[in-house]
PDB file of N, CA and C in Angstrom:
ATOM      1  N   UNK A   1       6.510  19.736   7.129  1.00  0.00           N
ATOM      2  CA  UNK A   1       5.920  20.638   8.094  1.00  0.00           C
ATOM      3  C   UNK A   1       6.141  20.092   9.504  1.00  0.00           C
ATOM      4  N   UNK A   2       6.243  21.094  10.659  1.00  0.00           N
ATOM      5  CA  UNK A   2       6.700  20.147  11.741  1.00  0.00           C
ATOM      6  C   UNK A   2       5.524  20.550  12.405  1.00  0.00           C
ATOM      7  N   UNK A   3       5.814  19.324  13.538  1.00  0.00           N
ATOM      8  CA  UNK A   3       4.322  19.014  13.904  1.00  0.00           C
ATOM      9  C   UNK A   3       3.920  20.216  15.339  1.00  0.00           C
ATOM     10  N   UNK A   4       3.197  20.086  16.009  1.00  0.00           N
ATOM     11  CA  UNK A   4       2.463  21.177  17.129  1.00  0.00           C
ATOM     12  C   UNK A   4       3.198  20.802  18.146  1.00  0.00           C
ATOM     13  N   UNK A   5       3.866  19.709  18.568  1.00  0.00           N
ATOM     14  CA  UNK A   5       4.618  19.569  19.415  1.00  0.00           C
ATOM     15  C   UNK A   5       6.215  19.846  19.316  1.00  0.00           C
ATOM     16  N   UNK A   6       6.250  19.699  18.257  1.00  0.00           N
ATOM     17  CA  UNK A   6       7.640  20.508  17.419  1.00  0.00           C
ATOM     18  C   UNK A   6       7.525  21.980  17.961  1.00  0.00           C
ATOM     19  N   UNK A   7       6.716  22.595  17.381  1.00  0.00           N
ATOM     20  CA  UNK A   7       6.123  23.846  17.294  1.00  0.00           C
ATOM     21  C   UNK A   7       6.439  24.436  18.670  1.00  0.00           C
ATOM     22  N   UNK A   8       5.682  23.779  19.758  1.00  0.00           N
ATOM     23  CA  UNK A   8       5.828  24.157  21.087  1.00  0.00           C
ATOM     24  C   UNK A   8       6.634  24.221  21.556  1.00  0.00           C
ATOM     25  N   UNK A   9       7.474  22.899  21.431  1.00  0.00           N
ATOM     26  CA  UNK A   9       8.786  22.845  22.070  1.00  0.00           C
ATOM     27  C   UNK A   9       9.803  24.147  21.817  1.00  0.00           C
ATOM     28  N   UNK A  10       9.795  24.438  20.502  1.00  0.00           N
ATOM     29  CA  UNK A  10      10.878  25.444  19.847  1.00  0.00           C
ATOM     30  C   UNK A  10      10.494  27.008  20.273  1.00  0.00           C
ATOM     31  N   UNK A  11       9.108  27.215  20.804  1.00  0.00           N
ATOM     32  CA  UNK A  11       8.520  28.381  21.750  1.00  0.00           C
ATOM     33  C   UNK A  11       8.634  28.434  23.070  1.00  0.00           C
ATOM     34  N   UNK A  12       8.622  27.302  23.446  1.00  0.00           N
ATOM     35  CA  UNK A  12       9.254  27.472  24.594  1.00  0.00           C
ATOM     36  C   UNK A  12      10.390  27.526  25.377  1.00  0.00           C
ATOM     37  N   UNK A  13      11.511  27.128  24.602  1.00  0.00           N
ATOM     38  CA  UNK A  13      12.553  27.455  24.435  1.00  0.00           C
ATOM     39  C   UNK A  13      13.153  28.901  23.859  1.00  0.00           C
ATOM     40  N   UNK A  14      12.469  29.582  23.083  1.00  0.00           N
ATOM     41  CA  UNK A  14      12.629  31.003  22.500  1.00  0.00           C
ATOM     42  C   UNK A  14      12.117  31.835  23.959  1.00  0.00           C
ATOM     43  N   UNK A  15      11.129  31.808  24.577  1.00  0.00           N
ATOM     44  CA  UNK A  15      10.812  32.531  25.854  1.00  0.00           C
ATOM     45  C   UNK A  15      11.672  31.807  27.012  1.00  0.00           C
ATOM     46  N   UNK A  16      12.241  30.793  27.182  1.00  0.00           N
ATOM     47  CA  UNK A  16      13.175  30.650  28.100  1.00  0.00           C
ATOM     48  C   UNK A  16      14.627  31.110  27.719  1.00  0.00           C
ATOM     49  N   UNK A  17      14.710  31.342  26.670  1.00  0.00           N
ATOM     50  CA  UNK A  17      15.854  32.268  26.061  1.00  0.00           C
ATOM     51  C   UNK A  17      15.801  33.952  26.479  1.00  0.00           C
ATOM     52  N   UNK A  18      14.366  34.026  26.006  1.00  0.00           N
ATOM     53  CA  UNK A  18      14.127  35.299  25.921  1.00  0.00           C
ATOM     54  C   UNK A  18      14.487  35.910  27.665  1.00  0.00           C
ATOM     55  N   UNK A  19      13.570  35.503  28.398  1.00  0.00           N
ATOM     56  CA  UNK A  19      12.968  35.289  29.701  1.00  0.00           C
ATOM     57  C   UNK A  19      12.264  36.694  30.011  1.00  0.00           C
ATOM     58  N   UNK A  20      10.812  37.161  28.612  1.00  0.00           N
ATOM     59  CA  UNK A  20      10.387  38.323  28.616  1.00  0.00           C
ATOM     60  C   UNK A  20       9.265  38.438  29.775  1.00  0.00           C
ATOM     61  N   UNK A  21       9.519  40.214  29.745  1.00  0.00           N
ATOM     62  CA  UNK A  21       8.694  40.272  30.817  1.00  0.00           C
ATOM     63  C   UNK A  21       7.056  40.464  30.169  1.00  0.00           C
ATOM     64  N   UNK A  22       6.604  39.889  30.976  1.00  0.00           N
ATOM     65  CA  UNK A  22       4.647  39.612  30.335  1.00  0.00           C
ATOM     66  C   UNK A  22       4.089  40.664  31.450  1.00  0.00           C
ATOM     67  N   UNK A  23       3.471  41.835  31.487  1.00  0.00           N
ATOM     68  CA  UNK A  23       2.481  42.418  31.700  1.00  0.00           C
ATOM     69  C   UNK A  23       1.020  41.902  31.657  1.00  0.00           C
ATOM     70  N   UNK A  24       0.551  41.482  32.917  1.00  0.00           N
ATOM     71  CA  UNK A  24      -0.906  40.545  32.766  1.00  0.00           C
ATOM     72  C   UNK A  24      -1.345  41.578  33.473  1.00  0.00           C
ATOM     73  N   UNK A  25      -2.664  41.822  33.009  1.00  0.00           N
ATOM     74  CA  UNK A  25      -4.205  42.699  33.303  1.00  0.00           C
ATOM     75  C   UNK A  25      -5.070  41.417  33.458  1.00  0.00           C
ATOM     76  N   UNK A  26      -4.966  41.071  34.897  1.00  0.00           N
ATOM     77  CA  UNK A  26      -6.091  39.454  34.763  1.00  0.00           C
ATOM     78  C   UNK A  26      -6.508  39.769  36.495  1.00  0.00           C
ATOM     79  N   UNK A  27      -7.701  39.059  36.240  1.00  0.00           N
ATOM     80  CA  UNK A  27      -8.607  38.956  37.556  1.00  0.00           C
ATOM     81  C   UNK A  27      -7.644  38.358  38.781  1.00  0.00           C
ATOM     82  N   UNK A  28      -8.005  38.362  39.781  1.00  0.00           N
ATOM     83  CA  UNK A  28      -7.719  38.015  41.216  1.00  0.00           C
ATOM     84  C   UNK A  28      -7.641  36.123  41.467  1.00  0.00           C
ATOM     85  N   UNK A  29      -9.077  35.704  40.846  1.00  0.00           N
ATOM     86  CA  UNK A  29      -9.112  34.684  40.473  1.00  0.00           C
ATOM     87  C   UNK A  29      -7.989  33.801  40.341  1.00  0.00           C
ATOM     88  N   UNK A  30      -7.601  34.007  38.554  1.00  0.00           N
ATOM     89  CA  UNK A  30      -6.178  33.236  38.277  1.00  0.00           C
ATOM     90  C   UNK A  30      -5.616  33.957  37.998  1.00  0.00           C
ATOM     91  N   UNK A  31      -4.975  35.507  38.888  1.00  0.00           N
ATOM     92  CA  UNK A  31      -3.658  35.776  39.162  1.00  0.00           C
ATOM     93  C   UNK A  31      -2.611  35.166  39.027  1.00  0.00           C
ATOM     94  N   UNK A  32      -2.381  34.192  40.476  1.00  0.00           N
ATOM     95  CA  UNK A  32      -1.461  33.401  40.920  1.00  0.00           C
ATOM     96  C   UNK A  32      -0.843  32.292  39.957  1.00  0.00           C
ATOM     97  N   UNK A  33      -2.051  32.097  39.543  1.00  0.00           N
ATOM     98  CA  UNK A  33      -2.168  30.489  38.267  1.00  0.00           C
ATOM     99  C   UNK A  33      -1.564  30.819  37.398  1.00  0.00           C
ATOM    100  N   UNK A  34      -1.959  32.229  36.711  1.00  0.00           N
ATOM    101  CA  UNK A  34      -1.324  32.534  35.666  1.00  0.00           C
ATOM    102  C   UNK A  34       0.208  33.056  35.956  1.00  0.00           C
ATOM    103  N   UNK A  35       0.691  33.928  36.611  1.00  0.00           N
ATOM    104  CA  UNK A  35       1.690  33.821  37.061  1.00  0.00           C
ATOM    105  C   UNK A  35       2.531  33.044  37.137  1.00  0.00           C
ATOM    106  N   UNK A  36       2.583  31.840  38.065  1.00  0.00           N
ATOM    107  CA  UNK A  36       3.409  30.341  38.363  1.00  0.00           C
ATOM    108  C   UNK A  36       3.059  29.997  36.762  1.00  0.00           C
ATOM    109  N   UNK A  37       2.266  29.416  36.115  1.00  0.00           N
ATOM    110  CA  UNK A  37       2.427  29.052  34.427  1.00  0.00           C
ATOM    111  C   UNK A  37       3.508  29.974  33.751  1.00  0.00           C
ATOM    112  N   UNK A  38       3.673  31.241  34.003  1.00  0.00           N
ATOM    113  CA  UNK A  38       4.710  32.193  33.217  1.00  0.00           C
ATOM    114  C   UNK A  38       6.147  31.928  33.740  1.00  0.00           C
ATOM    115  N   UNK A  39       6.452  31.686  35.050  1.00  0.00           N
ATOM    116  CA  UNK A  39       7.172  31.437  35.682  1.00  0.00           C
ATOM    117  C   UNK A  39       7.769  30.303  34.956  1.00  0.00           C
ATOM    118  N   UNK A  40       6.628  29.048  35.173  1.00  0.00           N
ATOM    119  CA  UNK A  40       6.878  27.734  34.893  1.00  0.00           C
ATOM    120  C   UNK A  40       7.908  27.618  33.525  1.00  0.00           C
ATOM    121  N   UNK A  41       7.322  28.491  32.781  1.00  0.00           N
ATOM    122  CA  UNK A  41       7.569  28.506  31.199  1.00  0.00           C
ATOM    123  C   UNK A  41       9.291  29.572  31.155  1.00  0.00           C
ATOM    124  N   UNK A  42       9.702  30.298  32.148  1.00  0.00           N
ATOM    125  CA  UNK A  42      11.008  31.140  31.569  1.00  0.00           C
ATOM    126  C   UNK A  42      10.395  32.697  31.691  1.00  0.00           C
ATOM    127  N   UNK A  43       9.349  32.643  31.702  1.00  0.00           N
ATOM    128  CA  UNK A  43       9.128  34.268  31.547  1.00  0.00           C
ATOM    129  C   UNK A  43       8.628  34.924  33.078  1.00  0.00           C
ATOM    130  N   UNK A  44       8.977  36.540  33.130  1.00  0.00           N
ATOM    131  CA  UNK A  44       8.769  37.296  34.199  1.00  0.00           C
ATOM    132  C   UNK A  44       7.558  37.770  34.166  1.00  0.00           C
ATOM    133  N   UNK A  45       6.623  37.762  34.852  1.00  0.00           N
ATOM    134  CA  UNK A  45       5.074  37.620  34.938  1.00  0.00           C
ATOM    135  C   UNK A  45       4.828  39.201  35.701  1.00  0.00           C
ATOM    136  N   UNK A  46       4.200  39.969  35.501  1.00  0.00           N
ATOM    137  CA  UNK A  46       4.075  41.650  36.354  1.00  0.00           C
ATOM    138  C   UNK A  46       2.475  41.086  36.438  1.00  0.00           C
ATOM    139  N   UNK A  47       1.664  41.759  37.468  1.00  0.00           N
ATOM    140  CA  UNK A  47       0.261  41.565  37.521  1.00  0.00           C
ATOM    141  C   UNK A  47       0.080  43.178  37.843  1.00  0.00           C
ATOM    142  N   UNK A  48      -0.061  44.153  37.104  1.00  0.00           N
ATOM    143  CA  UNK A  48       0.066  45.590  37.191  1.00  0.00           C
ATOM    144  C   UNK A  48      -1.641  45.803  36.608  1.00  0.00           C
ATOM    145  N   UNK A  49      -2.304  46.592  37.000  1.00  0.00           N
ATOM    146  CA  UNK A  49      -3.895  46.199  36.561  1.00  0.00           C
ATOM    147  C   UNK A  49      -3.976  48.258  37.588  1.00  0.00           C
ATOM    148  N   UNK A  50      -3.368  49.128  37.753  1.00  0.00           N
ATOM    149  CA  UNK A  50      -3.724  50.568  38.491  1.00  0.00           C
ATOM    150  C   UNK A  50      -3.537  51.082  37.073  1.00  0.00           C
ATOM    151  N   UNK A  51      -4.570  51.689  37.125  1.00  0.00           N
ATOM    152  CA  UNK A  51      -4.557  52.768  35.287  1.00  0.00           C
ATOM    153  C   UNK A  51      -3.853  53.443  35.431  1.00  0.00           C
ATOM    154  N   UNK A  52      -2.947  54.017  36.483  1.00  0.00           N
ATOM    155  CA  UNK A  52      -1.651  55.393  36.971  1.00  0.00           C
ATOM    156  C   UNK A  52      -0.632  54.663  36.502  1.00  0.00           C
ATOM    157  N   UNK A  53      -0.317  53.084  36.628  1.00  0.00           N
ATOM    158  CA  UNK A  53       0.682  52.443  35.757  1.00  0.00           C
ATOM    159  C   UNK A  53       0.854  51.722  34.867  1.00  0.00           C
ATOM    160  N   UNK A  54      -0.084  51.140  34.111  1.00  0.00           N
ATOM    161  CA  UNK A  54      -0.691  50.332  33.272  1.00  0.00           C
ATOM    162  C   UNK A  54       0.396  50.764  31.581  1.00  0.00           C
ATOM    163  N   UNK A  55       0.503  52.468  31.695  1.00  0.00           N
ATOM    164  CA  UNK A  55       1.094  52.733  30.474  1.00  0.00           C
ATOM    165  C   UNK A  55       2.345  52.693  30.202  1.00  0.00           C
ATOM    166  N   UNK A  56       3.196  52.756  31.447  1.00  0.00           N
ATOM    167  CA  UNK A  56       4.528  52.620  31.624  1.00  0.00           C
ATOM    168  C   UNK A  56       4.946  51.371  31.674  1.00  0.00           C
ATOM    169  N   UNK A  57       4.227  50.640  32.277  1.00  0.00           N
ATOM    170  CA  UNK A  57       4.591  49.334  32.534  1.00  0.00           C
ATOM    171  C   UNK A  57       4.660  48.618  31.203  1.00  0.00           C
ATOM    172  N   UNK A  58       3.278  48.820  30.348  1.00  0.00           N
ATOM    173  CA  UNK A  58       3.317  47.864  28.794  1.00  0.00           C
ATOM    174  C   UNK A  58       4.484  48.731  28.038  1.00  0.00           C
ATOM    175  N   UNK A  59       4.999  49.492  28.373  1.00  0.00           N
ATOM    176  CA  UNK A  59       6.055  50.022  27.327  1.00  0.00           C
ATOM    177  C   UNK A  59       7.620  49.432  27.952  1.00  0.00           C
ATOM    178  N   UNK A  60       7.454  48.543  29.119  1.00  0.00           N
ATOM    179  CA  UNK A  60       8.554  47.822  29.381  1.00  0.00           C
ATOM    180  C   UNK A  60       7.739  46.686  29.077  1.00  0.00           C
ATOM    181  N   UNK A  61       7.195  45.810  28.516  1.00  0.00           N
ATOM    182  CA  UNK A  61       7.087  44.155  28.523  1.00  0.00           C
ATOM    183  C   UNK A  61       7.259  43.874  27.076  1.00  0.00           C
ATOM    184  N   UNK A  62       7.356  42.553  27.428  1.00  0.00           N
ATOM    185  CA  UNK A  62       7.227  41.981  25.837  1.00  0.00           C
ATOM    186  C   UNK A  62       5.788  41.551  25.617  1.00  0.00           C
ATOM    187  N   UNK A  63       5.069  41.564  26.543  1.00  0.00           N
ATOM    188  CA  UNK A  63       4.070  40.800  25.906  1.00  0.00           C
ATOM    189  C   UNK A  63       2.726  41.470  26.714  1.00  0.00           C
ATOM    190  N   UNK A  64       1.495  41.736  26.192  1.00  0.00           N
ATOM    191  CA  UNK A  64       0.303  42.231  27.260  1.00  0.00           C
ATOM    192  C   UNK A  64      -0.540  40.950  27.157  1.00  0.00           C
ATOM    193  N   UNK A  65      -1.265  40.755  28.572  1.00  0.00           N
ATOM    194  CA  UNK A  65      -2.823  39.701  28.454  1.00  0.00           C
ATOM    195  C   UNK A  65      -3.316  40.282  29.152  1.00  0.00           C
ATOM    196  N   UNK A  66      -4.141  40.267  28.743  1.00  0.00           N
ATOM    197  CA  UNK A  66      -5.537  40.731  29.157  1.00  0.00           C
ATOM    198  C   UNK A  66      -7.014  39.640  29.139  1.00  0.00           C
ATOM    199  N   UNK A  67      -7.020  39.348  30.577  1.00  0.00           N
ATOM    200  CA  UNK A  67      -8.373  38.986  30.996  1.00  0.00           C
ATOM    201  C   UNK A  67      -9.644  39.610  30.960  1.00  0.00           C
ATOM    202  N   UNK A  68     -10.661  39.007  30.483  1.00  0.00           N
ATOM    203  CA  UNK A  68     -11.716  39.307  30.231  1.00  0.00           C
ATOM    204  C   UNK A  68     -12.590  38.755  31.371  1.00  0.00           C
ATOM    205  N   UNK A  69     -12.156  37.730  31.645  1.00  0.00           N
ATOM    206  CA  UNK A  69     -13.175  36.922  32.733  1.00  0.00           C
ATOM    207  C   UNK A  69     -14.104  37.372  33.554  1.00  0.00           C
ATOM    208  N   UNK A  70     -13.497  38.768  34.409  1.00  0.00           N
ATOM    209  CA  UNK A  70     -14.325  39.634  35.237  1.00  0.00           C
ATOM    210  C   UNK A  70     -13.763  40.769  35.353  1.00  0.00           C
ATOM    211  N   UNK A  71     -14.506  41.437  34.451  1.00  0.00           N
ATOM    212  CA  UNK A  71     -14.615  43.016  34.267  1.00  0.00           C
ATOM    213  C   UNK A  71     -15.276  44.137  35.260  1.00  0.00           C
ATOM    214  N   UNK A  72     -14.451  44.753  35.692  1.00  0.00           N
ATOM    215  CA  UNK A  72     -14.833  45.908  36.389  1.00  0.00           C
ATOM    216  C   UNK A  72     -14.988  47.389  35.504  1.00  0.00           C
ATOM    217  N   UNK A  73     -15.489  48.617  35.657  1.00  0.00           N
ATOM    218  CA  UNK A  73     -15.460  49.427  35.167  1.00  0.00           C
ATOM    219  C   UNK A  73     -13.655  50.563  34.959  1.00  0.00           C
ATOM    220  N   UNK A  74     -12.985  49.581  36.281  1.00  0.00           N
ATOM    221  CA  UNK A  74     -12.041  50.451  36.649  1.00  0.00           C
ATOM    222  C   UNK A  74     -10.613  49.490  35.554  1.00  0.00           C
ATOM    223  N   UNK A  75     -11.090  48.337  35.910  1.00  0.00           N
ATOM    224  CA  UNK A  75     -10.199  47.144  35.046  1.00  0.00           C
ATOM    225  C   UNK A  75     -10.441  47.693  33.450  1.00  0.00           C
ATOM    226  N   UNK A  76     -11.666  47.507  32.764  1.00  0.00           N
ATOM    227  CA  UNK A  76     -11.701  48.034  31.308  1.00  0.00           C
ATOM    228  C   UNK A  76     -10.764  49.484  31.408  1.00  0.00           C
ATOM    229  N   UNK A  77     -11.102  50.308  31.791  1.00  0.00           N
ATOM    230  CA  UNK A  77     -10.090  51.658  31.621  1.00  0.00           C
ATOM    231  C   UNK A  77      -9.084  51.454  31.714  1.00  0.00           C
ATOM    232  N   UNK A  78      -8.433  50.146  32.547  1.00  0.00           N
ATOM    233  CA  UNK A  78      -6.984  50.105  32.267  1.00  0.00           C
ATOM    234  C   UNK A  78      -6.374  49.057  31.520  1.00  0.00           C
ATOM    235  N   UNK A  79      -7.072  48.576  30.712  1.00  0.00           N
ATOM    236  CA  UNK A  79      -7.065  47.635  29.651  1.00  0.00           C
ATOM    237  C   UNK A  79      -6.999  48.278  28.667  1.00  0.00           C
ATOM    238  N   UNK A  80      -7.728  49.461  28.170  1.00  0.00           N
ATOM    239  CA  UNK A  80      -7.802  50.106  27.122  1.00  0.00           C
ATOM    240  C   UNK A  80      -6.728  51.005  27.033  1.00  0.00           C
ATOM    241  N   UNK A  81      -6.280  51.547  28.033  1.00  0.00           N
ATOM    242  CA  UNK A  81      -5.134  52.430  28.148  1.00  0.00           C
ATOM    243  C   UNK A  81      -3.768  51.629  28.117  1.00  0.00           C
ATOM    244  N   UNK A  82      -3.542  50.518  28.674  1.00  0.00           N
ATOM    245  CA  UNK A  82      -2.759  49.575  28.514  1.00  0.00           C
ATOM    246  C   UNK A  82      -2.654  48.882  26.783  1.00  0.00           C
ATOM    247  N   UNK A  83      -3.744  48.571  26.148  1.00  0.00           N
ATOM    248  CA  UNK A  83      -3.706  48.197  24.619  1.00  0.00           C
ATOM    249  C   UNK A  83      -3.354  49.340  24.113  1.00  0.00           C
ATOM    250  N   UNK A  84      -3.236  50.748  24.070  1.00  0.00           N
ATOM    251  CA  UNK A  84      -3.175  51.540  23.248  1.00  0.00           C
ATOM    252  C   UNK A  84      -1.705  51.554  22.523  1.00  0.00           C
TER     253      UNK A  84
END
């Protein structure tokens, strides 16, 4: 079995291969943070969080996150419309 650092290494290399685009729904907070980490890693980071684009946009990424940290009423609606 290979070990977690095995593991990592060979993922992070598959997304610097890949170099997918990540759709983040995340607070203001660690925007930026999270961003530069996606960067850091090979991948194209979108911070798209307007419910008018939220649906178009996850149907171009490879990947959705979604922050929970601080919820607005306007952020959940486009989280939910974005997971669908």
């Amino acid at each position: 079995m290979k070990s977690l650092s095995e593991k990592a290494a060979r993922n992070l290399a598959a997304i610097r291969k890949k170099k997918p685009l990540i759709h983040n729904i995340t607070n203001y907070v660690v925007m930026n943070y999270t961003a530069n980490a996606l960067l850091a890693m090979g991948a194209s980071p979108v911070m798209a969080h307007a419910s008018n684009e939220v649906e178009e946009m996850v149907s171009f990424a490879g990947a959705l996150v979604l922050n929970i940290g601080t919820l607005t009423d306007t952020w959940i609606a486009s989280m939910i419309k974005a997971g669908k």
